[in-house]
C-alpha atoms as a PDB file:
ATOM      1  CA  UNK A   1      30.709 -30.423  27.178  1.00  0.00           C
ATOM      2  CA  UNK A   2      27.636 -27.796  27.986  1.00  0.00           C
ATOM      3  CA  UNK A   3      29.689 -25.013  26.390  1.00  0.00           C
ATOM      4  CA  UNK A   4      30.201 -27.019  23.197  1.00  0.00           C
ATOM      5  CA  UNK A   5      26.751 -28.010  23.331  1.00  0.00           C
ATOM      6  CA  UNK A   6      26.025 -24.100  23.658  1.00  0.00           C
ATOM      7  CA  UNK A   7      28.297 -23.465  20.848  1.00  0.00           C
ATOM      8  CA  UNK A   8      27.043 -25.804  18.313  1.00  0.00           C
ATOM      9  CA  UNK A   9      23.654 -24.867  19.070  1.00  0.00           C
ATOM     10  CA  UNK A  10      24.038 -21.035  18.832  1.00  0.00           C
ATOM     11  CA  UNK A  11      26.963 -20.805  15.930  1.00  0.00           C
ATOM     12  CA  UNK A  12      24.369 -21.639  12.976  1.00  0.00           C
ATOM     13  CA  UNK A  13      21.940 -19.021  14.664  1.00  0.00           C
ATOM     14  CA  UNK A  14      24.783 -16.194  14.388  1.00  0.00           C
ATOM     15  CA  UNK A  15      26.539 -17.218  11.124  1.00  0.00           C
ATOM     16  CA  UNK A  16      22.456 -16.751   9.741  1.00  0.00           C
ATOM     17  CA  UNK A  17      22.171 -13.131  10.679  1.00  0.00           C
ATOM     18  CA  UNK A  18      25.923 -12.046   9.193  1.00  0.00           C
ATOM     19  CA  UNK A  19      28.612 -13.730   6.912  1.00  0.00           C
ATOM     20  CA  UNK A  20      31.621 -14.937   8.509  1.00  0.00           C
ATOM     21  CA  UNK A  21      33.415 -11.647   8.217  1.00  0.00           C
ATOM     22  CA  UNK A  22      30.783  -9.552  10.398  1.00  0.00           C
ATOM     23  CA  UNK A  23      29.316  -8.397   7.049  1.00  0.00           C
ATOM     24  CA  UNK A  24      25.459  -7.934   6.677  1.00  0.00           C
ATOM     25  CA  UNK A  25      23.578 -10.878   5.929  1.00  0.00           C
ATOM     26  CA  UNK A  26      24.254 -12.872   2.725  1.00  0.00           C
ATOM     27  CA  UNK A  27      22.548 -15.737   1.336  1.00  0.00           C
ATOM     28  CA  UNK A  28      24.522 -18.904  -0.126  1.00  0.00           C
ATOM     29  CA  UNK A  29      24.618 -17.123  -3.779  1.00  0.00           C
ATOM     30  CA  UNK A  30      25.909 -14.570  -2.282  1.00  0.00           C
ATOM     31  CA  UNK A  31      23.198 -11.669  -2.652  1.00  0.00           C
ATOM     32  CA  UNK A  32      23.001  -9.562   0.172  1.00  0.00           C
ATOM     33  CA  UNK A  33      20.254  -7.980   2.085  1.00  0.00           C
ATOM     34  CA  UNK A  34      18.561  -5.361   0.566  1.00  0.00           C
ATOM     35  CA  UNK A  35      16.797  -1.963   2.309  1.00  0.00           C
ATOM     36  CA  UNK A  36      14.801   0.711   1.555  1.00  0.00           C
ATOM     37  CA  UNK A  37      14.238   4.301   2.563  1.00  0.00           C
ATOM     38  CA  UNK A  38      10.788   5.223   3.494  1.00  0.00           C
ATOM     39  CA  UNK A  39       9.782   8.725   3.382  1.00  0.00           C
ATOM     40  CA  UNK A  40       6.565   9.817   5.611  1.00  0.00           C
ATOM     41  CA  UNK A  41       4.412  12.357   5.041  1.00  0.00           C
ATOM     42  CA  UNK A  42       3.750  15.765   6.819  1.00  0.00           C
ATOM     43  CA  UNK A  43       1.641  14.111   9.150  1.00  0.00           C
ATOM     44  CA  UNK A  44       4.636  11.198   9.978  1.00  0.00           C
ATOM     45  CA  UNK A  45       2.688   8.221   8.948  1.00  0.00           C
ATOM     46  CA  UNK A  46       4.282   6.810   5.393  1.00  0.00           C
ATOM     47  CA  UNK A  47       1.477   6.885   2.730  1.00  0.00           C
ATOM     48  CA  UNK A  48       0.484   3.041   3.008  1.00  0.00           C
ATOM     49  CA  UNK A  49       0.077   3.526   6.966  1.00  0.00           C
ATOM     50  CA  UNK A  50      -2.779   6.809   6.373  1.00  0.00           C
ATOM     51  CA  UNK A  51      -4.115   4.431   3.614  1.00  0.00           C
ATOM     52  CA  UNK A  52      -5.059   2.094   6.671  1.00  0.00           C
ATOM     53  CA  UNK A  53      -6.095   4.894   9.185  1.00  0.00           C
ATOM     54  CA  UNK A  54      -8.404   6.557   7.167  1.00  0.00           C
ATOM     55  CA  UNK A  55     -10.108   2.934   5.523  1.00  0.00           C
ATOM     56  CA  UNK A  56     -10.555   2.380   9.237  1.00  0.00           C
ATOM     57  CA  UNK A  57     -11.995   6.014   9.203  1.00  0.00           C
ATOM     58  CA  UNK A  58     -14.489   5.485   6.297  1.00  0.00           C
ATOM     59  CA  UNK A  59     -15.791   2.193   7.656  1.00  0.00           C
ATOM     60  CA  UNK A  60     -16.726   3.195  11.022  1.00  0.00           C
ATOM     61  CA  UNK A  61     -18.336   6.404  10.020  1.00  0.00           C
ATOM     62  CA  UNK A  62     -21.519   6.305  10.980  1.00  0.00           C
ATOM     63  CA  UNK A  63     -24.368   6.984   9.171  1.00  0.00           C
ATOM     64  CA  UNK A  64     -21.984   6.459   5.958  1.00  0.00           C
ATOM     65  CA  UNK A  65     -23.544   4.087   2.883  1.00  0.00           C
ATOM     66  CA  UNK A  66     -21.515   2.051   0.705  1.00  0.00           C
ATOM     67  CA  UNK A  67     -22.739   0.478  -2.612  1.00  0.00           C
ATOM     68  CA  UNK A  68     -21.539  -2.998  -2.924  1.00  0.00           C
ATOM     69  CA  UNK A  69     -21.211  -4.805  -6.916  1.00  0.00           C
ATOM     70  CA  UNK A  70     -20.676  -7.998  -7.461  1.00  0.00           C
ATOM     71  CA  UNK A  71     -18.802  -8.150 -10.824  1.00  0.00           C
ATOM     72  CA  UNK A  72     -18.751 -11.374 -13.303  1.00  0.00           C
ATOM     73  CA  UNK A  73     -14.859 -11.807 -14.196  1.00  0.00           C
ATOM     74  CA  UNK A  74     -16.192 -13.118 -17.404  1.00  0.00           C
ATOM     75  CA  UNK A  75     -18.431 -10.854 -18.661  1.00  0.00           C
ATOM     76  CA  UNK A  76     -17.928  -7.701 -17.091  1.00  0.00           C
ATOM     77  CA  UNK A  77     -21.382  -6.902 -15.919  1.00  0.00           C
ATOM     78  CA  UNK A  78     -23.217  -6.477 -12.106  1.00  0.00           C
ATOM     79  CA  UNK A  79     -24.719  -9.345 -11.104  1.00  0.00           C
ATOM     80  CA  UNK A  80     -25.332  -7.596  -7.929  1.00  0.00           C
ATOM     81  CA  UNK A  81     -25.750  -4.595  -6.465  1.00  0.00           C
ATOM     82  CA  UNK A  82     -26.311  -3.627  -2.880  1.00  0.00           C
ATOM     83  CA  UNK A  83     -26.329  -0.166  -0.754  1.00  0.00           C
ATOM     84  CA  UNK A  84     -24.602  -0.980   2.103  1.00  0.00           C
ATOM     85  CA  UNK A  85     -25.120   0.228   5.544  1.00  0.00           C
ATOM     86  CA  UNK A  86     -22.031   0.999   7.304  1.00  0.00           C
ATOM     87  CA  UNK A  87     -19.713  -1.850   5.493  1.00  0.00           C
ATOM     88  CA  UNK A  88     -19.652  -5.147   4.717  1.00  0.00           C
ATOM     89  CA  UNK A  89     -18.001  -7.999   6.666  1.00  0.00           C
ATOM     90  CA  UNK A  90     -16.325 -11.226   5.816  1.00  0.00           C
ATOM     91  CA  UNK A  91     -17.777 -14.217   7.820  1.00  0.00           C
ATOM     92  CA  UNK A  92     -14.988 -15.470   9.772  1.00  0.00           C
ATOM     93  CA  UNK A  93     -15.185 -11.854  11.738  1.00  0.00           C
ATOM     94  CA  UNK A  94     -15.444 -12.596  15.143  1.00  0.00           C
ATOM     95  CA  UNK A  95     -15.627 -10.711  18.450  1.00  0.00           C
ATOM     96  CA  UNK A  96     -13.633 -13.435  20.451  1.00  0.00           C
ATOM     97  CA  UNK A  97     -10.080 -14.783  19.479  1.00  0.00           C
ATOM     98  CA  UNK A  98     -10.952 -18.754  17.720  1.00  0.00           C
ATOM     99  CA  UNK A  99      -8.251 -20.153  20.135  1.00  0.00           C
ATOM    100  CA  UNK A 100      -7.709 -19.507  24.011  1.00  0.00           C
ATOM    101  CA  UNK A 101      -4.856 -21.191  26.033  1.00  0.00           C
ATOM    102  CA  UNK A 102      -6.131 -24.070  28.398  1.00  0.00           C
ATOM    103  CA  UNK A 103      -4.570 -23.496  31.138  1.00  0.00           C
ATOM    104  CA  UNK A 104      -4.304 -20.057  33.035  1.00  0.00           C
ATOM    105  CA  UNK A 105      -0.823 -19.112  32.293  1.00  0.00           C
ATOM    106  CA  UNK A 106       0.600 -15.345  32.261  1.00  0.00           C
ATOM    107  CA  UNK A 107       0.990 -12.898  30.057  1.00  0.00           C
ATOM    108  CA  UNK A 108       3.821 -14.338  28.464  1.00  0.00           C
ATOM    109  CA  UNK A 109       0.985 -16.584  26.679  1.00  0.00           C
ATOM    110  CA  UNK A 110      -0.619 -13.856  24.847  1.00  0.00           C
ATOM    111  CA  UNK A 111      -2.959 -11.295  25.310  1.00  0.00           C
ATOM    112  CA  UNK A 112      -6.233 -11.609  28.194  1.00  0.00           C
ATOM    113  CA  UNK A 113      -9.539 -12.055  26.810  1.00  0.00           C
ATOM    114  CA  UNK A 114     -11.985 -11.833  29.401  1.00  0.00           C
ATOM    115  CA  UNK A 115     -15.273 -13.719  29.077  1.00  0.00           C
ATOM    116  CA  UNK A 116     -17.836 -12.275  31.479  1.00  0.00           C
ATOM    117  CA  UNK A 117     -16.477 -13.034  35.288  1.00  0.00           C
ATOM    118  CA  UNK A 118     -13.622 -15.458  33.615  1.00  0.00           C
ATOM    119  CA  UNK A 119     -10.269 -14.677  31.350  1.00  0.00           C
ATOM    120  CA  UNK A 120      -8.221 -16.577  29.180  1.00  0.00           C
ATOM    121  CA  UNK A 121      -5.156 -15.968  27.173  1.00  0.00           C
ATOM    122  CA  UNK A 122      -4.704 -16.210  23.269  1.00  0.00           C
ATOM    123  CA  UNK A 123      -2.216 -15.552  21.057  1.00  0.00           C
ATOM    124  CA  UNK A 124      -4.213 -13.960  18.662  1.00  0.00           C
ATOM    125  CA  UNK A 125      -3.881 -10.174  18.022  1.00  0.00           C
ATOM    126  CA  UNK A 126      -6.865  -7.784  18.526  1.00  0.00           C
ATOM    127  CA  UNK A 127      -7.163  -6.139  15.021  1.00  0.00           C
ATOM    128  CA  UNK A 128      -6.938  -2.476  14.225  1.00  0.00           C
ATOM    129  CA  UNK A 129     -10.552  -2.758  13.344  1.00  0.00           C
ATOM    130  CA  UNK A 130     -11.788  -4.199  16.878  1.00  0.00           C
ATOM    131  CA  UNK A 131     -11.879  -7.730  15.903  1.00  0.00           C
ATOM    132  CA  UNK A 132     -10.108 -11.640  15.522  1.00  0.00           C
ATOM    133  CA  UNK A 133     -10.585 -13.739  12.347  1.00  0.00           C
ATOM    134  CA  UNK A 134     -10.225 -13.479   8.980  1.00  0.00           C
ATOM    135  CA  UNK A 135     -11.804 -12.881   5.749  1.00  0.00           C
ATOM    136  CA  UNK A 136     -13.960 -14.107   3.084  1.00  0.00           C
ATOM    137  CA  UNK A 137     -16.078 -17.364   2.456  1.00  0.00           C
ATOM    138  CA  UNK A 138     -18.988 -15.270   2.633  1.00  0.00           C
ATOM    139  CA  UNK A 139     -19.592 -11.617   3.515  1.00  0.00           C
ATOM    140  CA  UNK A 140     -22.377 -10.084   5.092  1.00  0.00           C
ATOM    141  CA  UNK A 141     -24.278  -6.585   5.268  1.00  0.00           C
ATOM    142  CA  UNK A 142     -27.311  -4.442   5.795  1.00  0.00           C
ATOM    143  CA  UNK A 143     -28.610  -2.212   2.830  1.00  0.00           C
ATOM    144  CA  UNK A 144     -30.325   1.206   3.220  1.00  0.00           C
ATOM    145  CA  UNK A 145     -33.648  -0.645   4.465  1.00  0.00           C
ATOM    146  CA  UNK A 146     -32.073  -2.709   6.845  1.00  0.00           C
ATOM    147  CA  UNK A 147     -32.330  -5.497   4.593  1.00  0.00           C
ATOM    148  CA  UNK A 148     -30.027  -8.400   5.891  1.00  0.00           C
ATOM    149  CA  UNK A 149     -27.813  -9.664   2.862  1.00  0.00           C
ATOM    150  CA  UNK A 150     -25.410 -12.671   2.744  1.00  0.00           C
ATOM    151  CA  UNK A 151     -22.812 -13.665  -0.470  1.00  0.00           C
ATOM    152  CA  UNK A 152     -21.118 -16.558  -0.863  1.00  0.00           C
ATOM    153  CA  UNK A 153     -17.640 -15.205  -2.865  1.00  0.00           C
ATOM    154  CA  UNK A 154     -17.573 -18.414  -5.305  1.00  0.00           C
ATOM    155  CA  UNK A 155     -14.974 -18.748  -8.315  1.00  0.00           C
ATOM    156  CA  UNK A 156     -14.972 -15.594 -11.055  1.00  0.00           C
ATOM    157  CA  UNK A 157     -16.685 -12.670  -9.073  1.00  0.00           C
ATOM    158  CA  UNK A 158     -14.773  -9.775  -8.472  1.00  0.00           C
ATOM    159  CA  UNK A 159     -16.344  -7.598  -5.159  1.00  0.00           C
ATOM    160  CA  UNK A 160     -16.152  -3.559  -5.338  1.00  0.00           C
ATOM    161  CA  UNK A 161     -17.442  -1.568  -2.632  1.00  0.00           C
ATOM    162  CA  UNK A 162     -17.352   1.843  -3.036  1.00  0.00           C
ATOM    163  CA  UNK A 163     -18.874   5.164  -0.885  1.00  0.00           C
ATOM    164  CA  UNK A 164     -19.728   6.325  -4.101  1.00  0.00           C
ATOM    165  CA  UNK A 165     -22.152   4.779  -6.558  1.00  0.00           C
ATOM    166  CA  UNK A 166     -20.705   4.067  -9.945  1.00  0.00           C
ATOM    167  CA  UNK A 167     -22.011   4.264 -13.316  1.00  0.00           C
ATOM    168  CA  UNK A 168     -22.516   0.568 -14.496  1.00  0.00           C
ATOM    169  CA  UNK A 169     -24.181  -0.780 -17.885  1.00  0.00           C
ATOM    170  CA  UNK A 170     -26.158  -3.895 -16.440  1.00  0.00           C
ATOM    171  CA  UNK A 171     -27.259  -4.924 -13.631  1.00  0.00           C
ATOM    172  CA  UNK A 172     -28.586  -8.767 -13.577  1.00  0.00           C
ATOM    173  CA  UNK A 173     -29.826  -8.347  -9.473  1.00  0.00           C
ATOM    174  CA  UNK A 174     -30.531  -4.913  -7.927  1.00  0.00           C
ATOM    175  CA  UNK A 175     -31.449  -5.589  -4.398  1.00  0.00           C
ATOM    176  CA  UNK A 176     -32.306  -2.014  -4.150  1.00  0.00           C
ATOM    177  CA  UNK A 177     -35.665  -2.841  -6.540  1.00  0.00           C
ATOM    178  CA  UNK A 178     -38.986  -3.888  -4.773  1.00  0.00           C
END
């Protein structure tokens, strides 16, 4: 009875991963998995994977300004614009996972977080960037005076950050004017 139990429980499992001839997966209407052949470059990371090493490269660089514009989707012109010091950061940033297991557990549970003398366990993964959380609601940043700024992202504005500044036509808010 256990080995039918066994069976019935771990048949639908299998017959998901191949069709019933050992084939590679197929779905119901009977297209088949599909892959892809990624080519890396000279250095052996693919092109998207140096796209992420050297954002992470630009935003930690220190001393580095960025110039932040907040865009109208509408009309087309700045309705802010900010120098940024270092980057800018999305609110729900954090330097602590948002959930930690109750009870001690092992490392099975997650990763250890250790809060001063104390640890916990989350399942949240450190990102590449040193951080938990996620993005947006508002973001946050220090100009070139170490001005403290804070945006709420609300419906039709488009954010551009740049380590360049651009050439724009108006500007409603400059910050950067006393």
């Amino acid at each position: 009875m256990k080995k039918l139990f066994l069976l019935v429980l771990v048949l639908p499992l299998l017959m998901g991963q191949q069709s019933c001839d050992g084939g590679p997966p197929q779905s119901t209407t009977g297209v088949q998995k599909a892959t892809a052949t990624v080519s890396v470059q000279s250095s052996g990371y693919t092109i998207e994977q140096e796209n992420i090493r050297n954002r992470l490269a630009e935003d930690n660089k220190p001393g580095s300004v960025k110039h932040l514009y907040v865009i109208s989707a509408m009309s087309g012109d700045v309705l802010l614009y900010s120098t940024v010091k270092g980057k800018v950061t999305s609110s729900g940033k954090r330097l602590t996972p948002y959930e930690v297991a109750v009870d001690r557990g092992t490392s099975a549970n997650g990763f250890r977080v250790d809060f001063g003398n104390d640890y916990q366990w989350t399942g949240e993964v450190l990102q590449d960037d040193g951080t938990y959380g996620s993005s947006v609601e508002y973001i946050f940043w220090w100009d070139s005076r170490d001005v403290y700024h804070q945006h709420y992202v609300t419906g039709g504005q488009i954010v551009h950050v740049s380590n360049a500044p651009m050439r724009v036509g108006k500007i409603v808010i400059n910050v950067e004017s006393e």
